[in-house]
Protein backbone atom coordinates (compact mmCIF):
# COMPACT_ATOMS: atom_id res chain seq x y z
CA UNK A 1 13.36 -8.08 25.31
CA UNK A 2 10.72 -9.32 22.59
CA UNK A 3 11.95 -9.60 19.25
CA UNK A 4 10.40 -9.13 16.17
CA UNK A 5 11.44 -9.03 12.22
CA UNK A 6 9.58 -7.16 9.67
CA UNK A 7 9.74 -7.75 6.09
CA UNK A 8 7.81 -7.02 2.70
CA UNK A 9 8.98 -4.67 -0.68
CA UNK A 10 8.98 -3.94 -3.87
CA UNK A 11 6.53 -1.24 -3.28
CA UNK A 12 5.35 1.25 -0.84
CA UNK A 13 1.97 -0.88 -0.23
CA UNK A 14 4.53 -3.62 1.05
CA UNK A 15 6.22 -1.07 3.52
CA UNK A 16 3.78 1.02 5.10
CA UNK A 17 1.91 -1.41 6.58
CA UNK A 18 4.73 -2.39 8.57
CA UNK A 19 5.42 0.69 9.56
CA UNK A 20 2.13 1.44 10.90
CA UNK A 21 2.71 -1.17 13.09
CA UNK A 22 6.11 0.56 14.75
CA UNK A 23 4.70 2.55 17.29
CA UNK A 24 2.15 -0.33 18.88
CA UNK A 25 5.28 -2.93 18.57
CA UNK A 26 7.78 -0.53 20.42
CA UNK A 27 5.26 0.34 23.14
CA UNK A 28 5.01 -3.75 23.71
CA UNK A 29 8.76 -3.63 24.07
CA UNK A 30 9.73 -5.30 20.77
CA UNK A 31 13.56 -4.77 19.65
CA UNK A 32 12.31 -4.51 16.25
CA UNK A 33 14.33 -5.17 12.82
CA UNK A 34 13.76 -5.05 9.05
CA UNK A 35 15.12 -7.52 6.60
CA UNK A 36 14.52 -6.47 2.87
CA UNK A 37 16.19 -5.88 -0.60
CA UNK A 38 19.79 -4.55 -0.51
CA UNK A 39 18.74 -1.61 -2.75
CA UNK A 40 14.55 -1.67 -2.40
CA UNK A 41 12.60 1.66 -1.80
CA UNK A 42 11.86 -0.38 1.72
CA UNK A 43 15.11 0.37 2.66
CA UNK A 44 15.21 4.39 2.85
CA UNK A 45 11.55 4.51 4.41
CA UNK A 46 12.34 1.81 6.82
CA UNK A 47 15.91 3.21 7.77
CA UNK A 48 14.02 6.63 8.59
CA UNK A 49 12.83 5.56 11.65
CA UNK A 50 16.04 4.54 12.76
CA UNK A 51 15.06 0.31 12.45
CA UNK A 52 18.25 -1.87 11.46
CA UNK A 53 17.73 -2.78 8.70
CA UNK A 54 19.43 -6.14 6.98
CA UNK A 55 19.96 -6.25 2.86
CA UNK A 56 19.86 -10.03 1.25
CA UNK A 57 19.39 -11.00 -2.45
CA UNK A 58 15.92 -10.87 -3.77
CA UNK A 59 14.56 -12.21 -7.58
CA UNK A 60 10.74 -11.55 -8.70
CA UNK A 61 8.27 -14.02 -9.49
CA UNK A 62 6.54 -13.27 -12.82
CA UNK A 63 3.85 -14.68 -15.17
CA UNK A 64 5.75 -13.92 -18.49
CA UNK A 65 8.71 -14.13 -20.59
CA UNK A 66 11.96 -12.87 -19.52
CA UNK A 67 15.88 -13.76 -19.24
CA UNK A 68 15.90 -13.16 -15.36
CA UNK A 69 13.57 -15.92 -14.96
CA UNK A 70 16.49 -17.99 -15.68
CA UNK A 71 18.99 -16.73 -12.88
CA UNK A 72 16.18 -14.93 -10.49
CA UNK A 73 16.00 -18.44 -8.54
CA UNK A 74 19.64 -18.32 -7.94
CA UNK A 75 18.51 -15.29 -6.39
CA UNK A 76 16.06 -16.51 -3.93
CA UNK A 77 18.16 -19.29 -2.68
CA UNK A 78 20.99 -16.77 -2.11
CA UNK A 79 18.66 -14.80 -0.22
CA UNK A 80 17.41 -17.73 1.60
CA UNK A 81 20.57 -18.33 2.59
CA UNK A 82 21.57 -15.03 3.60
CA UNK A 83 18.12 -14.26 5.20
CA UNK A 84 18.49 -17.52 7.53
CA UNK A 85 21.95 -16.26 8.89
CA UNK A 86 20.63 -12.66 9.88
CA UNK A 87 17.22 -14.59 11.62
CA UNK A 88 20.32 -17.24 13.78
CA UNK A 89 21.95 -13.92 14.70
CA UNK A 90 18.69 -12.06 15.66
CA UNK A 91 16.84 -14.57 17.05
CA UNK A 92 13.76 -13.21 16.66
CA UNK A 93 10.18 -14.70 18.77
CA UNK A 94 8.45 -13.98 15.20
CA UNK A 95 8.18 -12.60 11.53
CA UNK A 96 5.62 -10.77 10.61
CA UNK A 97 5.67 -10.37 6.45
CA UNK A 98 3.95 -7.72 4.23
CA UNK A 99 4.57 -9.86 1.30
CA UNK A 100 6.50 -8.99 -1.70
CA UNK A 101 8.95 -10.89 -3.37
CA UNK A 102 11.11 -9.75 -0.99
CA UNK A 103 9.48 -11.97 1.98
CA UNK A 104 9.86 -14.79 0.27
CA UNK A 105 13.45 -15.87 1.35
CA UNK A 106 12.98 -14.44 4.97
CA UNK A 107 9.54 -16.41 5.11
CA UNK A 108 11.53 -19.64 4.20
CA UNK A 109 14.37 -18.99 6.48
CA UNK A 110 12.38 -18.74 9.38
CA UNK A 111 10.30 -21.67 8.43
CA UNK A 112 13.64 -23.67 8.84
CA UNK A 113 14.19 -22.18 11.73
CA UNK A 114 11.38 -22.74 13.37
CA UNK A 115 10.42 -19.14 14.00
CA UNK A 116 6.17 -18.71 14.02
CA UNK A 117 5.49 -16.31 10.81
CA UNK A 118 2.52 -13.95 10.14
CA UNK A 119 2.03 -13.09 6.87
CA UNK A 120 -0.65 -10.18 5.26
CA UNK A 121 -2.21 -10.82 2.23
CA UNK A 122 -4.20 -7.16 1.49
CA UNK A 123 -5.50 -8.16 -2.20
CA UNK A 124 -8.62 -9.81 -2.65
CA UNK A 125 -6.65 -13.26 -4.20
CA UNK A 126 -3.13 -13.74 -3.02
CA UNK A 127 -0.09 -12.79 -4.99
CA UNK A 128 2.34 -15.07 -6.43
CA UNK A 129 4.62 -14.67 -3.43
CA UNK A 130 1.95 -14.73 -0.62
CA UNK A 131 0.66 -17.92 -2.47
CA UNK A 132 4.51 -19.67 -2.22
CA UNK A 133 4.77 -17.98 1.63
CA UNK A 134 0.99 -19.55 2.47
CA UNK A 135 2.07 -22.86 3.67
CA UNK A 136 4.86 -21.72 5.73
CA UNK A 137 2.60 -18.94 7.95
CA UNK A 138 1.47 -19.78 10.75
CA UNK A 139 -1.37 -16.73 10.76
CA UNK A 140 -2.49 -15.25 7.55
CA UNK A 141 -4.24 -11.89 8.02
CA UNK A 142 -6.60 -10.17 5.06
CA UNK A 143 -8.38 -7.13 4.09
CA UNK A 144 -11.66 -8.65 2.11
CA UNK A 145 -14.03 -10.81 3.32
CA UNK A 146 -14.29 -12.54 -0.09
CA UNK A 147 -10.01 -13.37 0.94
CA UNK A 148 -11.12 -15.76 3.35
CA UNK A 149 -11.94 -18.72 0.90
CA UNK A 150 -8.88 -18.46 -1.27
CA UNK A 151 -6.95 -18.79 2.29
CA UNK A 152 -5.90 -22.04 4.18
CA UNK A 153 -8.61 -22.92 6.91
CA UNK A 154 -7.70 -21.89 10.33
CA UNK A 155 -5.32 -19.92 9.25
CA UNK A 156 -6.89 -16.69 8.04
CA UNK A 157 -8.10 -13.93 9.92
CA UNK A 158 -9.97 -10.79 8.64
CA UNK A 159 -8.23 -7.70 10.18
CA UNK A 160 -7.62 -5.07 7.62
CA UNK A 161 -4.67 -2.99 6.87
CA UNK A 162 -2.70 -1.11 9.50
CA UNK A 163 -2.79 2.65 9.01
CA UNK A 164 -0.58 5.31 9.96
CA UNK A 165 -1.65 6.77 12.84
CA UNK A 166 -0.08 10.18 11.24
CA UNK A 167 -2.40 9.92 8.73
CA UNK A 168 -5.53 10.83 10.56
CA UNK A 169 -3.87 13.72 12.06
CA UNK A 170 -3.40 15.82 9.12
CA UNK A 171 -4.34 19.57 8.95
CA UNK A 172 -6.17 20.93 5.92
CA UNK A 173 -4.77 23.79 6.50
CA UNK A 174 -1.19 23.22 6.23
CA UNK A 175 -1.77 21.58 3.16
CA UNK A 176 -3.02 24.57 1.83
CA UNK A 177 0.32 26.26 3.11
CA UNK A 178 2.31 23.50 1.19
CA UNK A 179 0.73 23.68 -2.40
CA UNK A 180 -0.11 27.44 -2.32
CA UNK A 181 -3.54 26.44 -2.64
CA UNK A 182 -6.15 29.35 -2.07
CA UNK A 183 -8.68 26.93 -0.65
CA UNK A 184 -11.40 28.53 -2.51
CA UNK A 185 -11.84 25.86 -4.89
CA UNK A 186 -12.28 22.01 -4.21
CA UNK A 187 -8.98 19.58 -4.46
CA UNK A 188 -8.27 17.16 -6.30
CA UNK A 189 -5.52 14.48 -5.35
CA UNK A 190 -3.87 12.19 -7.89
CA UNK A 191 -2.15 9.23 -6.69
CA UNK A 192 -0.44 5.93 -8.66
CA UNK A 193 1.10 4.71 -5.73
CA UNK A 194 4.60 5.37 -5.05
CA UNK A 195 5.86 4.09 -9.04
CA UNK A 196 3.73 6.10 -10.14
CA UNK A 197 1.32 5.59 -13.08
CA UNK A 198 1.56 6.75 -16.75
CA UNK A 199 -2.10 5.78 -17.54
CA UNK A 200 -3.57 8.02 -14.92
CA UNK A 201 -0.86 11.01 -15.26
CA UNK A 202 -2.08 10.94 -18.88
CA UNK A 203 -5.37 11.11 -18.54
CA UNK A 204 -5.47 13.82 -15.54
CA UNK A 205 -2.92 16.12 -17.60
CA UNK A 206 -5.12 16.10 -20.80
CA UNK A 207 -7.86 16.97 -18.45
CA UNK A 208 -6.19 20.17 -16.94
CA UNK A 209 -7.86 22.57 -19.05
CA UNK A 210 -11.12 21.11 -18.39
CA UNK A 211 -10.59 20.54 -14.81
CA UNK A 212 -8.79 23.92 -13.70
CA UNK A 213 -12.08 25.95 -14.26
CA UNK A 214 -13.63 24.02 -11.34
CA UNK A 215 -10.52 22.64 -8.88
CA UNK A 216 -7.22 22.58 -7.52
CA UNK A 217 -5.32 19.32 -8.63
CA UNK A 218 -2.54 17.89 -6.41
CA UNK A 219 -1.16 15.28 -8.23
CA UNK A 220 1.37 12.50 -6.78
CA UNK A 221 3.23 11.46 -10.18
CA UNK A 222 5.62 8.97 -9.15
CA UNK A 223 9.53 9.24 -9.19
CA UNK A 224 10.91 10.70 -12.95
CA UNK A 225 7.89 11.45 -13.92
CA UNK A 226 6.88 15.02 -13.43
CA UNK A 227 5.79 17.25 -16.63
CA UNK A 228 8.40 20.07 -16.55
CA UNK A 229 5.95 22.16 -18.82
CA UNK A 230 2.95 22.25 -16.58
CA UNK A 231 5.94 23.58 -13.37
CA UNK A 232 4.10 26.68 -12.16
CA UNK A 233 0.64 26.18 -14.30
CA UNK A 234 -2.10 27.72 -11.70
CA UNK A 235 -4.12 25.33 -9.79
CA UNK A 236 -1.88 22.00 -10.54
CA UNK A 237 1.06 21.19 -9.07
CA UNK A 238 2.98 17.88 -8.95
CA UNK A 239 5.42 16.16 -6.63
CA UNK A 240 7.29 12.58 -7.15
CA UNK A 241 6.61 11.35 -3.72
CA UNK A 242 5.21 12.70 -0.59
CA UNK A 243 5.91 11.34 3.00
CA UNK A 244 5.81 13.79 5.74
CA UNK A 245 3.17 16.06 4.37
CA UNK A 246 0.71 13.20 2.97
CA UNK A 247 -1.22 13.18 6.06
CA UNK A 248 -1.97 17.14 5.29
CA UNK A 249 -2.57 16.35 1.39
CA UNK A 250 -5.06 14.05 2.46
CA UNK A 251 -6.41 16.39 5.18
CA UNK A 252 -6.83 18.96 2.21
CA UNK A 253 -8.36 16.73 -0.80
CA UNK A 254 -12.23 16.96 -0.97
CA UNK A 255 -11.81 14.21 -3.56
CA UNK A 256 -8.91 11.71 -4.32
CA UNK A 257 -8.02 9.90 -7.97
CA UNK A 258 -6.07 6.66 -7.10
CA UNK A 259 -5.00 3.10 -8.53
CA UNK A 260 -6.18 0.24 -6.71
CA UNK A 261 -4.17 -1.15 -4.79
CA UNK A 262 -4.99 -2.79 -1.58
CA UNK A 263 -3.61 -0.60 1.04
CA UNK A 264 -3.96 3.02 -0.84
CA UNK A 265 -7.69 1.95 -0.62
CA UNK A 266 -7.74 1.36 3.14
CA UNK A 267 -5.97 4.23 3.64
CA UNK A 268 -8.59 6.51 1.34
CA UNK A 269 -11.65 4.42 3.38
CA UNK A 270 -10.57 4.76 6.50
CA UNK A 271 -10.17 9.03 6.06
CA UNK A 272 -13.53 9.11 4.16
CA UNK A 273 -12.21 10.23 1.40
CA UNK A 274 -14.78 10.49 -1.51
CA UNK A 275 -12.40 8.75 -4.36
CA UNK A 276 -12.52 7.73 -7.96
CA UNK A 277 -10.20 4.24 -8.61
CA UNK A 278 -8.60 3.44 -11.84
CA UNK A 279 -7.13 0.13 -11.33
CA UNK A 280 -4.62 -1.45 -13.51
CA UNK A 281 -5.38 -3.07 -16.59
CA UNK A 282 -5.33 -6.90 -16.44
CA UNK A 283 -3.06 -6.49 -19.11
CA UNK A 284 -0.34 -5.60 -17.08
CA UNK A 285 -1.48 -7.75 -13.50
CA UNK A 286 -3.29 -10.11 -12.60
CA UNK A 287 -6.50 -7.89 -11.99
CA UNK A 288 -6.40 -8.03 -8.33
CA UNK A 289 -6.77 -3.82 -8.47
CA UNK A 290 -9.65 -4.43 -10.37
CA UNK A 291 -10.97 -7.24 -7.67
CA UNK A 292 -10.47 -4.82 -5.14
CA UNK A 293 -12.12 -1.40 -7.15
CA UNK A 294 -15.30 -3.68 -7.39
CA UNK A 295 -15.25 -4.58 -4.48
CA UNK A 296 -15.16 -1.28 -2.67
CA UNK A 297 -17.95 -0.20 -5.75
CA UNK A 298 -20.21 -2.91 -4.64
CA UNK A 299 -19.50 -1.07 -0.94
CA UNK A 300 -20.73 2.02 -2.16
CA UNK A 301 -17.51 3.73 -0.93
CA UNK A 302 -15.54 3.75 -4.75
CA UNK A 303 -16.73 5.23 -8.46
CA UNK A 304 -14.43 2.80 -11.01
CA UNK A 305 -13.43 3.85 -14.41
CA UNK A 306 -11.42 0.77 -15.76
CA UNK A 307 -7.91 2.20 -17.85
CA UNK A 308 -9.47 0.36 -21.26
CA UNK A 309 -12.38 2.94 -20.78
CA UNK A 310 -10.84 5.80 -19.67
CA UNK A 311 -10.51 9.12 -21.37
CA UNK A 312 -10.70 12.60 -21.09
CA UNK A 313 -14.41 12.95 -21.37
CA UNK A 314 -14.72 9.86 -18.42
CA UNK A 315 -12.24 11.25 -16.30
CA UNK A 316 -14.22 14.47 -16.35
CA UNK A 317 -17.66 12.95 -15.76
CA UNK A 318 -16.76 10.93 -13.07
CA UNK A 319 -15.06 13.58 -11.37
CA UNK A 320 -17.78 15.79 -11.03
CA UNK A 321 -20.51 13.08 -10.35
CA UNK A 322 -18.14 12.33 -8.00
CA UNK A 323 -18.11 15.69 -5.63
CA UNK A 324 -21.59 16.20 -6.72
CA UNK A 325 -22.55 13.19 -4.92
CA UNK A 326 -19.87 13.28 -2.50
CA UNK A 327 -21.74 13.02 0.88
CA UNK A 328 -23.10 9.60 -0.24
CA UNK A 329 -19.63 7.96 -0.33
CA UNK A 330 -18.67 9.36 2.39
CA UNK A 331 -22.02 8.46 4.34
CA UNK A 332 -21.21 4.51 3.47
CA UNK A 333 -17.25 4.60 4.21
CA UNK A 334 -18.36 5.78 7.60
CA UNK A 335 -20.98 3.50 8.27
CA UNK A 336 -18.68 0.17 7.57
CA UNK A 337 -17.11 -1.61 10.55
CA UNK A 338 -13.08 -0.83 9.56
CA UNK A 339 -11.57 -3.03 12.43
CA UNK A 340 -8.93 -1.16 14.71
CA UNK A 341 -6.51 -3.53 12.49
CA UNK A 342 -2.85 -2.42 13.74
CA UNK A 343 -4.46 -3.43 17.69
CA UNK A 344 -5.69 -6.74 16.00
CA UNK A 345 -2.39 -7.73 14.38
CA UNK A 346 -0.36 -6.76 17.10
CA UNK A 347 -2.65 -9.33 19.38
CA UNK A 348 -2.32 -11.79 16.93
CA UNK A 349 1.96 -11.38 17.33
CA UNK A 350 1.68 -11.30 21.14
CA UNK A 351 0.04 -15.04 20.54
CA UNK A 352 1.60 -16.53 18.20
CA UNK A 353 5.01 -15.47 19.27
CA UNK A 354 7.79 -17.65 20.64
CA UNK A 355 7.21 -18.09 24.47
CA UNK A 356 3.85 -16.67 24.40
């Protein structure tokens, strides 16, 4: 039996890539298992397709200010300790890391241990953790072609994100059941990513009254953040977080709102979905959503409105440029050469493996 470890969290984006790659790994006969945060969101969606699943002790890496920068390192090398027992007892032939500052300690642990590690950077630059993790991979896969240069040499390989193969099997028509949606207007769906995000739930609830007259609005709002007074307003309706019916929302949306983030956009791309990104502020990152929202721009797949710029009126405008010219978006996502990436990885782990 072939064994392989997952790992990445902190976010959705660091999860679902790895579970895209399920399915392909378990028909190559990998025994597959998860190591990740005791208490991350990566452990309920990993956990629901019955993977063990192994907690350790996690800290963040960040660019400011704050007290847990002082015991957060304790943190990691608990985790690195606890990370390097579960690999002994699993013994896996690789580890294949979605990043996060959860992959951190398992990408160290298995570096002592000798274990071959592939790691996925999907941002244009590498995060903070991917950047510590770099030295230690033995294969470094990517989403942009700009990636390549900010990558070690003969280590990086282009493959793109692995998608859900549920995704493309959605039915328009079922998402209409869910929402209650006549279908005889076009949709609109909102999406932060799985947090959420306050800046673009603002901006599409001041632009209900405006927007209603002409479309349906899904809107993804992220956990504890729905708007009890807009519960039952015709033509919106909000959720926290989708998961078995998002392959139907999508299925449904003629047009889709969304923050940038590296594997939201793939997965947008990839369905030709006509889509407006509003990626978070450099204020509050380190601008790699707004790397990758010009970058998909300069594709002709993306309209950007940046969060410093946006408002009710811009929201609006873009919006209906947006379906107005929505063939043209969709005419260059379907035109670019989107790599069959979860076959590519998945190659990359049968050769890199131990034994291979």
């Amino acid at each position: 039996m072939k064994k392989i470890v997952l790992t990445g969290g902190g976010t959705a984006g660091h999860v679902t890539p790895n579970i895209a790659l399920i399915p392909a790994l378990l028909e190559k006969g990998y025994e597959i298992s998860y190591i990740g945060s005791y208490d991350g969101m990566e452990r309920k969606l990993i956990e629901d397709y019955n993977i063990p699943y192994y907690g350790i002790a996690t800290g963040k890496f960040r660019r400011y200010f704050d007290p847990k920068n002082f015991t957060d390192p304790f943190r990691v090398i608990k985790g690195i300790g606890e990370a390097r027992k579960i690999l002994k007892e699993i013994d896996p032939d690789i580890v294949f890391s979605k990043g996060g500052f959860v992959a951190v300690p398992v990408v160290r642990g298995a570096y002592r241990l000798h274990i071959p590690v592939i790691s996925h950077e999907s941002d244009m630059t590498p995060g903070l953790a991917n950047k510590i993790c770099l030295p230690m991979a033995k294969v470094i896969c990517c989403n942009f072609p700009e990636t390549l240069k900010n990558l070690p040499e003969g280590k990086a390989v282009l493959t793109g994100t692995p998608i859900r193969a549920e995704l493309k099997c959605g039915s328009r028509e079922r998402g209409l059941a869910f929402t209650g949606f006549s279908g005889e207007k076009p949709v609109i769906m909102v999406t932060g990513g799985s947090l959420g995000a306050m800046a673009v739930n603002t901006a599409i609830r001041e632009a209900l009254p405006e927007l209603l007259v002409r479309y349906d609005v899904v809107h993804l709002c992220g956990k504890g953040k729905l708007d009890e007074s807009l519960v039952g307003r015709p033509g919106y309706i909000q959720y926290e977080y989708i998961k078995e019916e998002m392959a139907d929302l999508f299925a449904m949306a003629d047009l889709v709102i969304s923050r940038a983030g590296a594997n939201a956009i793939c997965e947008i791309a990839t369905l030709r979905k006509p889509n407006l990104l509003i990626p978070l502020s450099a204020k509050a990152s380190r601008g790699d959503q707004i790397l990758n929202a010009r970058s998909f721009e300069n594709q002709g797949f993306s309209v950007v409105i940046e969060e410093e710029t946006l408002t009710t009126m811009t929201l609006i405008q873009a919006v209906d440029d947006l379906y107005e010219n929505r063939q043209t978006y969709i005419d260059a996502m379907s035109k670019s050469d989107q790599s069959d990436s979860v076959s590519v990885i998945v190659k990359l782990i049968e050769e890199n493996r131990r034994g291979a």
